[in-house]
N, C-alpha and C. Protein backbone atom coordinates (compact mmCIF):
# COMPACT_ATOMS: atom_id res chain seq x y z
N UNK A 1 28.85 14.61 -48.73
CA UNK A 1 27.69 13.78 -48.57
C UNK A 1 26.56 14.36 -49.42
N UNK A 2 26.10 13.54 -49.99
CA UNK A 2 24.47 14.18 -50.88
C UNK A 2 23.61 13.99 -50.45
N UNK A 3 22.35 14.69 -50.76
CA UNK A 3 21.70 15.15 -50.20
C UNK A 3 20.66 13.75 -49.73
N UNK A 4 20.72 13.24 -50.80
CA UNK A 4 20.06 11.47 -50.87
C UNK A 4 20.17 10.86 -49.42
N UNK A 5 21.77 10.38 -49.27
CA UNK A 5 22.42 10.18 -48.44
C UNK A 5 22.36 10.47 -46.90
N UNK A 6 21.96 11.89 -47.11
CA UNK A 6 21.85 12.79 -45.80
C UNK A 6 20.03 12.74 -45.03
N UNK A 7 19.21 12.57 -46.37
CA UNK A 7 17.83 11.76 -46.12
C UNK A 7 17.70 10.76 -45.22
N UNK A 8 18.70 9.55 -46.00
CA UNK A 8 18.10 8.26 -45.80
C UNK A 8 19.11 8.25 -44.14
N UNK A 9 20.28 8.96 -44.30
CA UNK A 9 20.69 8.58 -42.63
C UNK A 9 19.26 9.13 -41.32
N UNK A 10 18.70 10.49 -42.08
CA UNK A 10 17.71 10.79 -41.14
C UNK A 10 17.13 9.88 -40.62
N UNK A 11 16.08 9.44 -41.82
CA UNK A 11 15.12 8.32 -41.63
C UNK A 11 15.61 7.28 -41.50
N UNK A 12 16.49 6.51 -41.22
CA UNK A 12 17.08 5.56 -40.44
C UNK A 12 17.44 6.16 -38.87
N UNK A 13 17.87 6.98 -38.70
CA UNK A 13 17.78 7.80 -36.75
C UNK A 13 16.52 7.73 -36.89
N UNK A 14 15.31 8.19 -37.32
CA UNK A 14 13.70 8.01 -36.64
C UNK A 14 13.26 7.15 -36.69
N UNK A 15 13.10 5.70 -37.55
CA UNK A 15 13.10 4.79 -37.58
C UNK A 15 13.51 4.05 -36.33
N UNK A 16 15.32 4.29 -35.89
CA UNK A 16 15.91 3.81 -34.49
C UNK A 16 15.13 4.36 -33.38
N UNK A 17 14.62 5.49 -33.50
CA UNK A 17 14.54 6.43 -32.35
C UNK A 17 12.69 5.75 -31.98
N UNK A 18 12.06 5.70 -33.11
CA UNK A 18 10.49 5.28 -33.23
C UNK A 18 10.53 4.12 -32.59
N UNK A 19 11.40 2.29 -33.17
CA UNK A 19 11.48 1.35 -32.26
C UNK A 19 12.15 1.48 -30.84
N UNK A 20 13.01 2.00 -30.37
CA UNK A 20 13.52 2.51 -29.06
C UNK A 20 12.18 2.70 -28.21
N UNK A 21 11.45 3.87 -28.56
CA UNK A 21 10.37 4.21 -27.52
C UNK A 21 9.55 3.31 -27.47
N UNK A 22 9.05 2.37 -28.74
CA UNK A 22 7.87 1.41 -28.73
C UNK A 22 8.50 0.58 -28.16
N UNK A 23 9.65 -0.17 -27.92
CA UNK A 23 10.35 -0.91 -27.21
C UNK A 23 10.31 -0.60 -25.51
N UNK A 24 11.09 0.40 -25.21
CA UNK A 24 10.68 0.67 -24.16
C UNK A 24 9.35 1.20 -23.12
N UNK A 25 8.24 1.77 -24.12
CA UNK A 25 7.23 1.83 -23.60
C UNK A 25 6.46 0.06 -22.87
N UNK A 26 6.40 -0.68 -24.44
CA UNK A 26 5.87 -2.09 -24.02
C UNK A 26 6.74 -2.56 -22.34
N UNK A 27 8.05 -2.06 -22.29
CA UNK A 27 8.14 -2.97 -20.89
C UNK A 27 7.91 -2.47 -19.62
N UNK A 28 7.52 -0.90 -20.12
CA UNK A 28 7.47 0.14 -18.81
C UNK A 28 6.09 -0.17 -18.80
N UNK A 29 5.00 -0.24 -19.56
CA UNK A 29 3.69 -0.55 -19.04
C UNK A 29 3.69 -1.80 -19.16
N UNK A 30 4.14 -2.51 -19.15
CA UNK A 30 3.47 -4.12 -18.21
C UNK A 30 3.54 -4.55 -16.77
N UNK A 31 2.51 -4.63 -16.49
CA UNK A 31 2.34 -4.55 -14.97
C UNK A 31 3.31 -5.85 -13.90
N UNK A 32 3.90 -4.83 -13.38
CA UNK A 32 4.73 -6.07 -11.92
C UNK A 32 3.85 -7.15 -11.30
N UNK A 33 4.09 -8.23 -11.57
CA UNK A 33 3.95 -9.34 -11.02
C UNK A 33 3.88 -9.70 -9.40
N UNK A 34 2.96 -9.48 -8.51
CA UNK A 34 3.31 -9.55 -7.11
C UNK A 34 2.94 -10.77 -7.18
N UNK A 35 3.94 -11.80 -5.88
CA UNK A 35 3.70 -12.72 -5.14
C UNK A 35 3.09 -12.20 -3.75
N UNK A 36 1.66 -12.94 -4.14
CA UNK A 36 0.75 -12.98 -2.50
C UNK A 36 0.54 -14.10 -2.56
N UNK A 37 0.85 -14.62 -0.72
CA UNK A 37 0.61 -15.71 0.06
C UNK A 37 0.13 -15.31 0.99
N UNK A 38 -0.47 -16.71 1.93
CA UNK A 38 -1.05 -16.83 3.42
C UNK A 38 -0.04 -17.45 4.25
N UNK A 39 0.46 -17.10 4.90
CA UNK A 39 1.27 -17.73 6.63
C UNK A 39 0.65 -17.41 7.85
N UNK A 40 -0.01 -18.90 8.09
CA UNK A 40 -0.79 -19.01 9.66
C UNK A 40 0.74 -18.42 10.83
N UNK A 41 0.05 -17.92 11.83
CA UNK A 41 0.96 -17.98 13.03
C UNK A 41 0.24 -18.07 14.03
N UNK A 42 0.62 -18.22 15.20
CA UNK A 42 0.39 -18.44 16.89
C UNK A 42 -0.35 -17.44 17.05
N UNK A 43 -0.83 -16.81 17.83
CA UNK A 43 -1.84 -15.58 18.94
C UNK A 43 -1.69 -16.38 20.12
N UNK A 44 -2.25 -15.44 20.72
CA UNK A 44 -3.18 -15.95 22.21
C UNK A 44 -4.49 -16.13 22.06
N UNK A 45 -4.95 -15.91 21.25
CA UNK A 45 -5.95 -16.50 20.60
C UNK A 45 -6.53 -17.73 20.12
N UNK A 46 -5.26 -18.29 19.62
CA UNK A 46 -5.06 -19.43 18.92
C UNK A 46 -4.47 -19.48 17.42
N UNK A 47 -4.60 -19.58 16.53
CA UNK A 47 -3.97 -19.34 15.43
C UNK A 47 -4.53 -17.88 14.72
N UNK A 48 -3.79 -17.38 13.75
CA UNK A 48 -3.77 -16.50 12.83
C UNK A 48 -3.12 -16.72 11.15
N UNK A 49 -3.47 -15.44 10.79
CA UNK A 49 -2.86 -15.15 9.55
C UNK A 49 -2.38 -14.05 9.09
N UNK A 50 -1.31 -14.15 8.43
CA UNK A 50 -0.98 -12.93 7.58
C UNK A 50 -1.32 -12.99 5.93
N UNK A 51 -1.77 -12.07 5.14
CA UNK A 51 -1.88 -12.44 4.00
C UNK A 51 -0.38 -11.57 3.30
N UNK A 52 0.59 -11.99 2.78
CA UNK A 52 2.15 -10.83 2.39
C UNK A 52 1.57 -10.57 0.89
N UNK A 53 2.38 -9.86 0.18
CA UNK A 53 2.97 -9.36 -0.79
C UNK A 53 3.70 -8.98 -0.83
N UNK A 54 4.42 -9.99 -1.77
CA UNK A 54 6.36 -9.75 -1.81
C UNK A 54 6.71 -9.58 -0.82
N UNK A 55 6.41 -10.15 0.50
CA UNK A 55 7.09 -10.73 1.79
C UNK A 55 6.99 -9.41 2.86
N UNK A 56 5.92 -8.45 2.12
CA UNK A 56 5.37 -7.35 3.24
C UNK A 56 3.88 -7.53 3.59
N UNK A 57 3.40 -7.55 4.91
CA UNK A 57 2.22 -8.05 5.63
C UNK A 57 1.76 -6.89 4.99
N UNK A 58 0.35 -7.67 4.55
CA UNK A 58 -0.89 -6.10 4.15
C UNK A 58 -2.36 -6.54 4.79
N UNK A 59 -2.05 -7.93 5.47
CA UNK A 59 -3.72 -8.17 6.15
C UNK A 59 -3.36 -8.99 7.30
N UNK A 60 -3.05 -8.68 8.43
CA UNK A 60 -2.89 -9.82 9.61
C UNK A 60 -3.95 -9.80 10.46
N UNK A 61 -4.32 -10.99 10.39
CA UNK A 61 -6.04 -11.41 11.06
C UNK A 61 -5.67 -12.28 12.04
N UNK A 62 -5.57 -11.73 13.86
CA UNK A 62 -5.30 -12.62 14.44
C UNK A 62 -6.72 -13.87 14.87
N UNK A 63 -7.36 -13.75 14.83
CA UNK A 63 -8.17 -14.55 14.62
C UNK A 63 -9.82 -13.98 13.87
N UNK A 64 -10.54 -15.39 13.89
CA UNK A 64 -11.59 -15.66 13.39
C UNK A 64 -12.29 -14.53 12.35
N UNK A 65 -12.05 -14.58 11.34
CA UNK A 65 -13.39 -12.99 10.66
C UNK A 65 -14.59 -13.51 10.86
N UNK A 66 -15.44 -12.67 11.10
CA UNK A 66 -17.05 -12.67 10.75
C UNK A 66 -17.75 -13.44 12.19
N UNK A 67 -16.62 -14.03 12.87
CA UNK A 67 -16.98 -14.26 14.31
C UNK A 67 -16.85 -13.28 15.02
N UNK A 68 -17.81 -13.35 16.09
CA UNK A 68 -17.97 -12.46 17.17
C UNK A 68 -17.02 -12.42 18.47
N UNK A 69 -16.27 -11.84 18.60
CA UNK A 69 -15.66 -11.94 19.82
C UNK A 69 -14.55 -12.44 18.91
N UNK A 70 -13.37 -12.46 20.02
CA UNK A 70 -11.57 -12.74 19.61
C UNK A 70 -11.64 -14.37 19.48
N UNK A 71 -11.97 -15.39 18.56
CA UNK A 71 -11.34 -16.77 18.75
C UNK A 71 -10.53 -16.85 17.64
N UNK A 72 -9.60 -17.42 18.00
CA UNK A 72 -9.07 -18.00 16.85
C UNK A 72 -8.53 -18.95 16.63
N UNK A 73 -8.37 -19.38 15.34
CA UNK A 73 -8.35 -20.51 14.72
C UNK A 73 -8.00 -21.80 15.69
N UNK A 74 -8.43 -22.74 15.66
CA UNK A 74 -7.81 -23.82 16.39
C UNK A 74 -6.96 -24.75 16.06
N UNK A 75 -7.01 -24.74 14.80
CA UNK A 75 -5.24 -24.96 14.18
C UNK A 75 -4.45 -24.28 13.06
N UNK A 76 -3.38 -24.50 12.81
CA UNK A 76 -2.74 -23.88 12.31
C UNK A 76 -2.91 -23.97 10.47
N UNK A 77 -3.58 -25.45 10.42
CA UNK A 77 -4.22 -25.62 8.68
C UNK A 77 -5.46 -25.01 8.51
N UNK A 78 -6.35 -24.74 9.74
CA UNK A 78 -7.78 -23.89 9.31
C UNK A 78 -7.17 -22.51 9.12
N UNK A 79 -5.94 -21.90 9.97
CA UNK A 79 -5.92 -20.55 9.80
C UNK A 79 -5.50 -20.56 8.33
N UNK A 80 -4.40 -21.38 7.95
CA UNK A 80 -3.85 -21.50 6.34
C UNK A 80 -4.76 -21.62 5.44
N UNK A 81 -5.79 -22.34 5.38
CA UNK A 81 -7.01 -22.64 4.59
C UNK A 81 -7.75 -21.91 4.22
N UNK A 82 -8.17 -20.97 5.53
CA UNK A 82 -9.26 -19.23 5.30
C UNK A 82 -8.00 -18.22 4.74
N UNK A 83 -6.89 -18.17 5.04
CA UNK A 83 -5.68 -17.23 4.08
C UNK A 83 -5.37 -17.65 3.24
N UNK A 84 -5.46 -19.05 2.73
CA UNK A 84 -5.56 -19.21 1.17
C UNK A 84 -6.68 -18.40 0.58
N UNK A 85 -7.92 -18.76 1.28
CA UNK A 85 -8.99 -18.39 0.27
C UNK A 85 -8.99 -16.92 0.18
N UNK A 86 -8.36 -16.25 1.09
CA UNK A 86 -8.23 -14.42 1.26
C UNK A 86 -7.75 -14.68 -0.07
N UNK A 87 -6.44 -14.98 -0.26
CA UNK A 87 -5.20 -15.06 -1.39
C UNK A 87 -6.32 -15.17 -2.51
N UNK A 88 -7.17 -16.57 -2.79
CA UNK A 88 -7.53 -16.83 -3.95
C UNK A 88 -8.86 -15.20 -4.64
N UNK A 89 -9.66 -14.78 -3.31
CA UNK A 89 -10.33 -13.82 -3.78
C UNK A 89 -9.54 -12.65 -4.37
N UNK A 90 -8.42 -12.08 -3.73
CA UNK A 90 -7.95 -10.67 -3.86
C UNK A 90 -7.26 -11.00 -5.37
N UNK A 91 -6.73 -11.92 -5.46
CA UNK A 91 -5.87 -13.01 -7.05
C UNK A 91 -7.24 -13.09 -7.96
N UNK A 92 -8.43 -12.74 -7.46
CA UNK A 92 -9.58 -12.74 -8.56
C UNK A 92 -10.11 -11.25 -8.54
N UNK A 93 -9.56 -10.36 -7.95
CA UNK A 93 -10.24 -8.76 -8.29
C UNK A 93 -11.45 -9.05 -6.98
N UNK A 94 -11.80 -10.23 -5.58
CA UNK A 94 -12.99 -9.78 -5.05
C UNK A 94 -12.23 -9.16 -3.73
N UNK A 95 -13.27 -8.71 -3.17
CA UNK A 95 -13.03 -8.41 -1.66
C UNK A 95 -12.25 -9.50 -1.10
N UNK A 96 -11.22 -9.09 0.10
CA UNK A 96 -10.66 -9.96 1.07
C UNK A 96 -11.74 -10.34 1.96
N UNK A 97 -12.92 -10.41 2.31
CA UNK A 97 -13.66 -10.75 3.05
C UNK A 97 -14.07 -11.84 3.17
N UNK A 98 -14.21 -12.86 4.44
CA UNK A 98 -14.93 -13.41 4.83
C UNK A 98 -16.24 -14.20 5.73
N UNK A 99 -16.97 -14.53 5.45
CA UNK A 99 -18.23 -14.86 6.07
C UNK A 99 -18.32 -16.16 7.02
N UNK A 100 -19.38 -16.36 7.10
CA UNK A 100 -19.57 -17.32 8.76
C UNK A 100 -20.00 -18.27 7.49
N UNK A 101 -20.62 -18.16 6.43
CA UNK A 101 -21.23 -19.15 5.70
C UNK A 101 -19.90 -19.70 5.17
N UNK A 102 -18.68 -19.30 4.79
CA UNK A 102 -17.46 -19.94 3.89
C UNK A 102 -16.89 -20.11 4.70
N UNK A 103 -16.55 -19.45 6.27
CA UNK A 103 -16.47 -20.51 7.37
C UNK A 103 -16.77 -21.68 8.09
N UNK A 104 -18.03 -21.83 7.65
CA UNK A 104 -18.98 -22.59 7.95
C UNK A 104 -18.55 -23.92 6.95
N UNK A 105 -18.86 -23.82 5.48
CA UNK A 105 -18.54 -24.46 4.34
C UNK A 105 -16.93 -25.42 4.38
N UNK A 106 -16.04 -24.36 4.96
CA UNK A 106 -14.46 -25.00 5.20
C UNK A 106 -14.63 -25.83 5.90
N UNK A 107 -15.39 -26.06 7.24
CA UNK A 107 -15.51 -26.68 8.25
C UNK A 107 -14.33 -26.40 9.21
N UNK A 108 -13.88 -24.88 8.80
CA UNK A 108 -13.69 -23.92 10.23
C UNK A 108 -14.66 -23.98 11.38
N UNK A 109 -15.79 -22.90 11.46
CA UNK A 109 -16.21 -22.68 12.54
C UNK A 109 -18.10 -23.39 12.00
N UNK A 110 -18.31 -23.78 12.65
CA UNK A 110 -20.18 -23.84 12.86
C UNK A 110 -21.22 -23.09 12.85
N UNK A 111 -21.41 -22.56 11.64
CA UNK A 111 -22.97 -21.33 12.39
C UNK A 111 -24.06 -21.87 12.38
N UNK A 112 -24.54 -22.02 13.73
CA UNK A 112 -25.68 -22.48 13.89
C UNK A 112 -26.41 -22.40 13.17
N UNK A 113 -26.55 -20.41 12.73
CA UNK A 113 -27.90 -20.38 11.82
C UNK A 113 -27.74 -20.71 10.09
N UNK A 114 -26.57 -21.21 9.70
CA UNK A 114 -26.85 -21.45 8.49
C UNK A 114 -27.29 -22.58 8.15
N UNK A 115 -28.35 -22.73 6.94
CA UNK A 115 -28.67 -24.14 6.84
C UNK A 115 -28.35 -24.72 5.57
């Protein structure tokens, strides 16, 4: 083999070896895809929610946020409706939190004092 020969096989292995890692780096850093949803359920309360990811509970709210005292939901589409909107904030980078005013707004619950 000459020496030419014995070059160009190198730089063809680093070449392989250079796309290999840039190949495998791009798929090792792209970030996993989670599925998050809302599923209302029953209480004694009245309705609830779970908010999942990838089908493991990470927020179960048996009833009402930002209300005082244990009520909850009085049906099973208001509890789905306030765990959508959990879903849609945390799916935008905000807090899971919610207020008596976006309760209020859903036409969940009534706060007196908002006007």
């Amino acid at each position: 083999m000459t020496i030419k020969r014995t070059y160009s096989l190198i730089a063809i292995a680093a070449l392989l070896i250079c796309f290999a890692v840039i190949f495998f780096n791009r798929h090792s850093s792209q970030e996993k895809q989670v599925f998050i949803y809302a599923e209302p359920f029953h209480t004694e309360y009245g309705w609830g929610y779970n908010i999942l990811a990838d089908g493991k509970v990470h927020i179960k709210q048996q009833y009402m946020p930002a209300v005082p005292g244990k009520r909850g939901f009085k049906s099973e589409a208001d509890a789905l409706m306030v765990g959508k909107l959990v879903v849609k904030k945390i799916t935008s980078n905000q807090q899971p939190t919610i207020t008596m005013r976006e309760l209020d707004s859903l036409g969940v619950y009534r706060d007196s004092t908002a006007h």
